[in-house]
Protein backbone atom coordinates (compact mmCIF):
# COMPACT_ATOMS: atom_id res chain seq x y z
CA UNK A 1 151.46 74.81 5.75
CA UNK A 2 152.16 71.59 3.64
CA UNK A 3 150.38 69.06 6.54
CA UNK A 4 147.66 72.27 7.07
CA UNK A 5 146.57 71.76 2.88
CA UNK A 6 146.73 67.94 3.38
CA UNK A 7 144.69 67.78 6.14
CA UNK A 8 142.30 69.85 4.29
CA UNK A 9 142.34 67.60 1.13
CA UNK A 10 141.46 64.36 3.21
CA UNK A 11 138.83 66.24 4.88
CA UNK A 12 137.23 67.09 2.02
CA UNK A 13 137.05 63.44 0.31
CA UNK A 14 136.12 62.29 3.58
CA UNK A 15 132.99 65.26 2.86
CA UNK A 16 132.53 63.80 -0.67
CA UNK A 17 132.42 60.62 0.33
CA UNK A 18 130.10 60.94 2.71
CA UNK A 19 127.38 62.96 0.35
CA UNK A 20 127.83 60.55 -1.76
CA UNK A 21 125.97 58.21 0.35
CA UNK A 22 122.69 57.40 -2.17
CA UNK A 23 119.94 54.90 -1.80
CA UNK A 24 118.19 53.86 -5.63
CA UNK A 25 115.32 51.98 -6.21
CA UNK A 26 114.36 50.04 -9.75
CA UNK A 27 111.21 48.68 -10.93
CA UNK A 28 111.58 46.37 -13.71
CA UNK A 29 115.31 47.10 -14.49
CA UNK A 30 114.09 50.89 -14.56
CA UNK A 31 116.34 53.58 -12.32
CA UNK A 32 113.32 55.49 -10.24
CA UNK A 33 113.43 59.11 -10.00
CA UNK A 34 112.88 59.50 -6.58
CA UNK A 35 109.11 61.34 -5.25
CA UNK A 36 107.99 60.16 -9.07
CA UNK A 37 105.05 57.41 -9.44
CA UNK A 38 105.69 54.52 -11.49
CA UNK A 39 103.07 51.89 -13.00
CA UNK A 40 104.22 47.62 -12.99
CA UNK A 41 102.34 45.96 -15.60
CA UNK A 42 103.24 42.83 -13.65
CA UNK A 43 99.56 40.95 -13.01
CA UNK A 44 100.17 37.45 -13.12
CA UNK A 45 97.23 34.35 -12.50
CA UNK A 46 98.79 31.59 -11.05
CA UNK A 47 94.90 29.48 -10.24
CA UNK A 48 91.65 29.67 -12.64
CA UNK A 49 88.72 27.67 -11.73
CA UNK A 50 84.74 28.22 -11.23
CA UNK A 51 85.37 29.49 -7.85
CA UNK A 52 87.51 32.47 -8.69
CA UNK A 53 91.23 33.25 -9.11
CA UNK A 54 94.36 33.37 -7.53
CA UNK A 55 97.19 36.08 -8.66
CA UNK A 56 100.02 37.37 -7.94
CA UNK A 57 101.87 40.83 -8.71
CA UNK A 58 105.81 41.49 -8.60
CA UNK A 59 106.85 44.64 -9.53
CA UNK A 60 110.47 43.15 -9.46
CA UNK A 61 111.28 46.06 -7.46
CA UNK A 62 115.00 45.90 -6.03
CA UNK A 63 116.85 48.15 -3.84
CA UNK A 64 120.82 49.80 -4.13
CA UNK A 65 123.14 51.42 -2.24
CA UNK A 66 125.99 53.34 -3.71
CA UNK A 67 128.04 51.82 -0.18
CA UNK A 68 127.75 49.14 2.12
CA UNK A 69 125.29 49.49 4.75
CA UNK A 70 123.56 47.15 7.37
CA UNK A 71 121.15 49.80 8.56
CA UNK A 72 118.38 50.27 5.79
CA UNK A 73 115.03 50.70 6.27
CA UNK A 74 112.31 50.13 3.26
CA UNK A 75 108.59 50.81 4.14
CA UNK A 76 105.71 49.66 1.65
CA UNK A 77 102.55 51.06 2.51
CA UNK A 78 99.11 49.97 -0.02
CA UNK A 79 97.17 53.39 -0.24
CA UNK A 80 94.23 51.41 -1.07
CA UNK A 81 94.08 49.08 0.88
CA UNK A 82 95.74 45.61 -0.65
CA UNK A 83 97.96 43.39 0.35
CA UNK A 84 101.84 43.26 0.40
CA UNK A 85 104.38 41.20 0.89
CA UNK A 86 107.67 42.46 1.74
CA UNK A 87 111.29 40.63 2.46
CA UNK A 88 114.50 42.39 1.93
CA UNK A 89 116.64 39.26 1.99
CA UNK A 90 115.02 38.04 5.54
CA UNK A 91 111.84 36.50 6.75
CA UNK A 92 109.18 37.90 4.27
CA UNK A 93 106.40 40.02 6.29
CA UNK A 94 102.49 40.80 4.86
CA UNK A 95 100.67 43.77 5.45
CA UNK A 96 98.84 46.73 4.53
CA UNK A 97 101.88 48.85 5.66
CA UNK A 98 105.07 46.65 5.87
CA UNK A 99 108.73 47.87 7.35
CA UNK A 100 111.69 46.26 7.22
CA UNK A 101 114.57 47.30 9.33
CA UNK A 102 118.28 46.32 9.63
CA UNK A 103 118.65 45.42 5.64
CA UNK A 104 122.47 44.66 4.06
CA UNK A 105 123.39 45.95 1.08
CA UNK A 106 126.62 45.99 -0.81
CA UNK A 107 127.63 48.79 -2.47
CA UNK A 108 126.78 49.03 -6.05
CA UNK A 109 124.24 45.25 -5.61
CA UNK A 110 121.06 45.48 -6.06
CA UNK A 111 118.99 43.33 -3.50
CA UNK A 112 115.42 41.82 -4.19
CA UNK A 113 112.96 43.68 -2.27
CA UNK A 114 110.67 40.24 -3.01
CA UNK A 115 107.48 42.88 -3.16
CA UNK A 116 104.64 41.14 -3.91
CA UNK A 117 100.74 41.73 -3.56
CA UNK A 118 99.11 37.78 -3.72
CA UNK A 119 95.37 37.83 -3.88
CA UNK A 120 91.99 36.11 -5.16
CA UNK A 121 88.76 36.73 -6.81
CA UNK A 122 85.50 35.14 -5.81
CA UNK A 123 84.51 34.62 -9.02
CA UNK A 124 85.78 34.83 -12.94
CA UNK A 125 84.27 37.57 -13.41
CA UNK A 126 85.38 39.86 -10.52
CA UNK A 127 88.05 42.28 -11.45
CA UNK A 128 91.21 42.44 -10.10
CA UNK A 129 92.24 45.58 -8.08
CA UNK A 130 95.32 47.44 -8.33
CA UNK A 131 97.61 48.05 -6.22
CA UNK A 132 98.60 51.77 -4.88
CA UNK A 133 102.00 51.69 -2.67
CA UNK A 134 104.39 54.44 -1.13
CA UNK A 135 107.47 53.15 -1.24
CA UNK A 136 110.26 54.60 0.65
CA UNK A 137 113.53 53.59 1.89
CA UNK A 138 116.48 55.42 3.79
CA UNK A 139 119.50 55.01 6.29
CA UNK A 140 118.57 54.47 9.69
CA UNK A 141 122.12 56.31 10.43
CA UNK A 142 120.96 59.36 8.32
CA UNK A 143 117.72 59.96 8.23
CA UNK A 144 118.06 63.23 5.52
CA UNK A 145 118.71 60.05 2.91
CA UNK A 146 115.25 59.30 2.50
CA UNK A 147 113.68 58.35 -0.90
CA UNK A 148 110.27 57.32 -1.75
CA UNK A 149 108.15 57.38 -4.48
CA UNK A 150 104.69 56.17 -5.57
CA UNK A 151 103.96 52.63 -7.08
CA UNK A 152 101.18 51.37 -8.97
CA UNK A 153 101.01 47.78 -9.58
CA UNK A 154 98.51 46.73 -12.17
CA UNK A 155 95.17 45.33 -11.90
CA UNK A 156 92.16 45.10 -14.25
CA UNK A 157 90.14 48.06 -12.79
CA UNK A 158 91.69 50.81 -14.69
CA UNK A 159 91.55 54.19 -12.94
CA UNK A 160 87.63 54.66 -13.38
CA UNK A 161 85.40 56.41 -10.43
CA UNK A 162 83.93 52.37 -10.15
CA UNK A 163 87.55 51.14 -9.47
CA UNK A 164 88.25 54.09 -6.68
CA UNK A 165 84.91 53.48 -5.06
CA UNK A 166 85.40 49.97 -4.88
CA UNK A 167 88.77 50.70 -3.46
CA UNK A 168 87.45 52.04 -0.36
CA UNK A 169 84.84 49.59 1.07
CA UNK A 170 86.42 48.26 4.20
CA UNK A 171 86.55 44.29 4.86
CA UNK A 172 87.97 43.13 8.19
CA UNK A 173 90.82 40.92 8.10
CA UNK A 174 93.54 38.84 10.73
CA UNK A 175 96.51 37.67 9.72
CA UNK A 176 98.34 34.66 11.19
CA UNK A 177 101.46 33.56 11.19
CA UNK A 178 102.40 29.60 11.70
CA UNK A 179 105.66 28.16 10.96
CA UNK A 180 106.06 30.19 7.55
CA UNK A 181 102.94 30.04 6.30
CA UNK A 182 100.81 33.14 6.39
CA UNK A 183 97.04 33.21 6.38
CA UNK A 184 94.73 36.13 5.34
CA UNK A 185 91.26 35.12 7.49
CA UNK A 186 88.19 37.30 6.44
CA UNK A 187 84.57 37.49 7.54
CA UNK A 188 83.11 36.07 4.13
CA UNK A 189 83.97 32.45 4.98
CA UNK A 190 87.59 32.16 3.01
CA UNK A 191 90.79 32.85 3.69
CA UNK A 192 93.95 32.06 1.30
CA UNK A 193 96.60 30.71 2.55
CA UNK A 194 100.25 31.05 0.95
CA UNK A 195 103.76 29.82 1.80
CA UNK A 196 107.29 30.33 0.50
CA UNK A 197 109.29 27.01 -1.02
CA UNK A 198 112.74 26.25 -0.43
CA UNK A 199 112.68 27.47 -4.30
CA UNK A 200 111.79 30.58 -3.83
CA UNK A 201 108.44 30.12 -5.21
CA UNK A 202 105.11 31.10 -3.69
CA UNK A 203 102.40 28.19 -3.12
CA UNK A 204 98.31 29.57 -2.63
CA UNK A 205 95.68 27.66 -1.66
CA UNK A 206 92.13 28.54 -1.05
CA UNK A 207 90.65 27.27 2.69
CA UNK A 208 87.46 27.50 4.54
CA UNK A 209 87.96 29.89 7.70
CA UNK A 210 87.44 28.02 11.16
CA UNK A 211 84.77 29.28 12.80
């Protein structure tokens, strides 16, 4: 009877241990409540000049786990349309919809998603779009473990009908890939280029499209 109730206790912390397997994300240094939406004042202009500007916007969203895992997946997908940069500790990836797969995390570290949305304005006065992301992430071993929630990075437009109708015109774009430096090519004539230093840091630079 003795070995029958012991058995039973190490079955149930194995069962406790187990639910307690918890992804978190945090914006800013914030805890966020997963399926809420959360706003990143986080618009920053790293170019100014006649011809426009360049920015940049990092939510300094960063990912936990309450264990260690090697099997995460995080998804960023723009709503509107944008821009996003997304790298999870490995080789950083740009889309409208990124997903990484296969992410490390030890328990109770948080890990840099490195989410970014890098952009430019034709001119001074052009306003800067925000950004609208779902943002989800879960265990690729247990799939019920999914979170996700709703993130607004912030951009001059405000929330006015003008901002929302801008959102949806449509501009084609490719994307390349060469040696680590990404290019966003559009039908307008430029394209920005952007690369990641050995420091971390993100370099832009504006270039005529070859035709």
């Amino acid at each position: 009877m003795k070995k029958f109730y012991l058995f039973a206790a190490i079955a149930l912390a194995a069962s406790a241990t187990m639910s307690a397997k918890e992804l978190s994300f945090y914006v800013q240094g914030e805890k966020v409540t997963p399926g809420s939406s959360v706003s990143a004042d986080c618009l920053k202009i790293t170019y100014e000049g006649e011809d426009g500007r360049d920015y940049e916007m990092n939510p300094e969203l960063f990912i936990m786990s309450d264990v260690d895992a090697s099997d995460v997946v995080v998804t960023a997908e723009c709503t509107n349309g944008q821009v996003i940069q997304l790298c999870c500790g490995g080789m950083c990836e740009a889309g409208t919809t990124v997903t990484k797969t296969g992410i490390e995390l030890k328990a109770g570290q948080m890990l840099d998603t490195e989410c970014h949305s890098i952009g430019f304005t034709e001119s001074l006065t052009e306003k800067i779009k925000s950004v609208e992301a779902k943002i989800s992430a879960y265990y690729a071993s247990d799939l019920s473990s999914k979170i996700e929630f709703n993130l607004t990075m912030e951009g001059e437009d405000g929330a006015g009908v003008e901002g929302i109708v801008a959102d949806t015109e449509v501009v084609e774009t490719r994307w390349y890939n060469l040696q680590g430096v990404q290019m966003q090519e559009r039908p307008d004539g430029l394209a920005l280029k952007w690369e990641r230093l050995s420091d971390g840091q993100v370099r832009t630079s504006r270039v005529l499209n070859r035709r």
